[in-house]
C-alpha atoms as a PDB file:
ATOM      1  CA  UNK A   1      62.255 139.780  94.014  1.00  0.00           C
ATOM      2  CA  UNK A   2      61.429 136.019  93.483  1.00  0.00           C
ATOM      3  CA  UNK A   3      61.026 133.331  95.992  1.00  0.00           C
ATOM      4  CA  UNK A   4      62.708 131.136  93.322  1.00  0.00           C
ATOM      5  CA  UNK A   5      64.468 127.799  94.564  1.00  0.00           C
ATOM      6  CA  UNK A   6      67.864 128.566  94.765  1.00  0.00           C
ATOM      7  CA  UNK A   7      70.322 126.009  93.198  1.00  0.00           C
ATOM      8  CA  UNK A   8      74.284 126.135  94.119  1.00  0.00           C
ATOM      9  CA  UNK A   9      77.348 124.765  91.993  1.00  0.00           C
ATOM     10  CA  UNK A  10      78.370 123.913  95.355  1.00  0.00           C
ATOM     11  CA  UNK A  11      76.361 121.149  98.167  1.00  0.00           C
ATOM     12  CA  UNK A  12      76.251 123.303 100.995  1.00  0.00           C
ATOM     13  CA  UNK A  13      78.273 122.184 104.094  1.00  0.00           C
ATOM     14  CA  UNK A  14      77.292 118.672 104.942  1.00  0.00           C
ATOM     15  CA  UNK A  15      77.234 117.478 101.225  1.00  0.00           C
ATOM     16  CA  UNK A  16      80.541 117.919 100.366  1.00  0.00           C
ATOM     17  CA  UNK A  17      81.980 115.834 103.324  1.00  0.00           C
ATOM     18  CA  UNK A  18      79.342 113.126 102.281  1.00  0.00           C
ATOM     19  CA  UNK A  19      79.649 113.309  98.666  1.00  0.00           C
ATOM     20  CA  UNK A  20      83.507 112.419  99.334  1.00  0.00           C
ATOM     21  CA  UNK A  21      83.016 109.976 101.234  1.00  0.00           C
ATOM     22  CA  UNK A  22      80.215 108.393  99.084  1.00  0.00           C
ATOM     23  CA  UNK A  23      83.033 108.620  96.335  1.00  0.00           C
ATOM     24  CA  UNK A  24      85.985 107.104  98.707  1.00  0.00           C
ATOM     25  CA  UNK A  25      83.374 103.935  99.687  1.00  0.00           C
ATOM     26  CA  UNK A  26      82.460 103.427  95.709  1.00  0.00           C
ATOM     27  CA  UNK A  27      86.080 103.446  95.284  1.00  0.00           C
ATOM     28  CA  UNK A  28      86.737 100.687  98.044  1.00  0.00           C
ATOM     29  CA  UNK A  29      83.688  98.705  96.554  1.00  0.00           C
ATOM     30  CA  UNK A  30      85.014  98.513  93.437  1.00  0.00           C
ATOM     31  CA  UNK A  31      88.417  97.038  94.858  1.00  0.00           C
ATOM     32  CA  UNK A  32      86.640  94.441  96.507  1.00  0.00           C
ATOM     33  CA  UNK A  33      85.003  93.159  93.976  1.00  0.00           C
ATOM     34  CA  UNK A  34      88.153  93.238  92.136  1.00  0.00           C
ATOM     35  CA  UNK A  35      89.667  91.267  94.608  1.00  0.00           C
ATOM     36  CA  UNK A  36      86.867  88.924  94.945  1.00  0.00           C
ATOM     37  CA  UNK A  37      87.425  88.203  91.085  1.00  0.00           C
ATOM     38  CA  UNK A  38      90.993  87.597  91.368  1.00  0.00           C
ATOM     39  CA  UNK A  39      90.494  85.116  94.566  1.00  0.00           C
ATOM     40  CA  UNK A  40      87.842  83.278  92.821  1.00  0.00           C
ATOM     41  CA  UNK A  41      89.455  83.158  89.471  1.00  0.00           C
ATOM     42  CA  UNK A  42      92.791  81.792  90.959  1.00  0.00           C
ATOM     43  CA  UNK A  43      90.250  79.259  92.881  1.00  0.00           C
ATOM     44  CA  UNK A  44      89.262  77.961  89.733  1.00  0.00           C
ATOM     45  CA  UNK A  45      92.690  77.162  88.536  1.00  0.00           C
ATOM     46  CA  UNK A  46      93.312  75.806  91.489  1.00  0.00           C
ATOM     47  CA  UNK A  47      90.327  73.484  90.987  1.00  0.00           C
ATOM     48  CA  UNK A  48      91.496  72.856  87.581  1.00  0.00           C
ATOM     49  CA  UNK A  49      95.169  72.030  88.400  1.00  0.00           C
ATOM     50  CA  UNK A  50      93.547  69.238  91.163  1.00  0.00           C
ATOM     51  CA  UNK A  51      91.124  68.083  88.401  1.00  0.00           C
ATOM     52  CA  UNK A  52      93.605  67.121  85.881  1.00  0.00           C
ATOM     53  CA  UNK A  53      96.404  65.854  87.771  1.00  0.00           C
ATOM     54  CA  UNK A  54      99.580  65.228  85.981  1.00  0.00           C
ATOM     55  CA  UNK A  55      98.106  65.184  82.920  1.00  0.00           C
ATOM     56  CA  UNK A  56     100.218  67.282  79.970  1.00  0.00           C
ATOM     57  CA  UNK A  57      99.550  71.037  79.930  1.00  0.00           C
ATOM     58  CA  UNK A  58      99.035  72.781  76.408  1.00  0.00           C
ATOM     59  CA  UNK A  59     102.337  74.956  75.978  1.00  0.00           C
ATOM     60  CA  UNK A  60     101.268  78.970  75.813  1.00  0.00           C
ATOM     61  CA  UNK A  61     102.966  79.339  72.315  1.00  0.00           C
ATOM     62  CA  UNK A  62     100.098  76.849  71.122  1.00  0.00           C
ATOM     63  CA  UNK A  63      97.339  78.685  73.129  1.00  0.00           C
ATOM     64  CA  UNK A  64      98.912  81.833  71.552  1.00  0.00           C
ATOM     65  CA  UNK A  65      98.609  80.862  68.405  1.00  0.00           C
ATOM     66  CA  UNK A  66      95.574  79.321  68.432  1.00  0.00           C
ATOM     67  CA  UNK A  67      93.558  82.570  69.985  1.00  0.00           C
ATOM     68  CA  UNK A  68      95.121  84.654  67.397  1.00  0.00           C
ATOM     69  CA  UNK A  69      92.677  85.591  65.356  1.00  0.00           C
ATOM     70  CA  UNK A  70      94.262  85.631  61.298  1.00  0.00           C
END
């Protein structure tokens, strides 16, 4: 018989609780940075809103149309 290192499909005890949790904290770290995108991203239209005042807005059809590529 060998003295081989044995390798399992499975972590053994431990691992498995840790590997999920591992998993479950990426998981939250990716929605906060998510989040953290969306509040600064709203803070810079904010910023932009303050910055030009009352000035006339382009219309959306015109932004459509003019990111459309032909």
């Amino acid at each position: 018989m060998s003295n081989a290192t044995l390798t399992s499909a499975k972590p053994p005890g431990n691992w498995t609780q840790l590997n999920k949790q591992l998993a479950q904290a990426k998981t939250l770290l990716r929605q906060m940075s998510q989040t953290i995108e969306d509040i600064e991203d709203a803070r810079t239209i904010e910023r932009a809103k303050r910055v030009n005042g009352n000035r006339p807005r382009i219309p959306w059809a015109q932004v459509k149309k003019e990111l459309q590529l032909d």
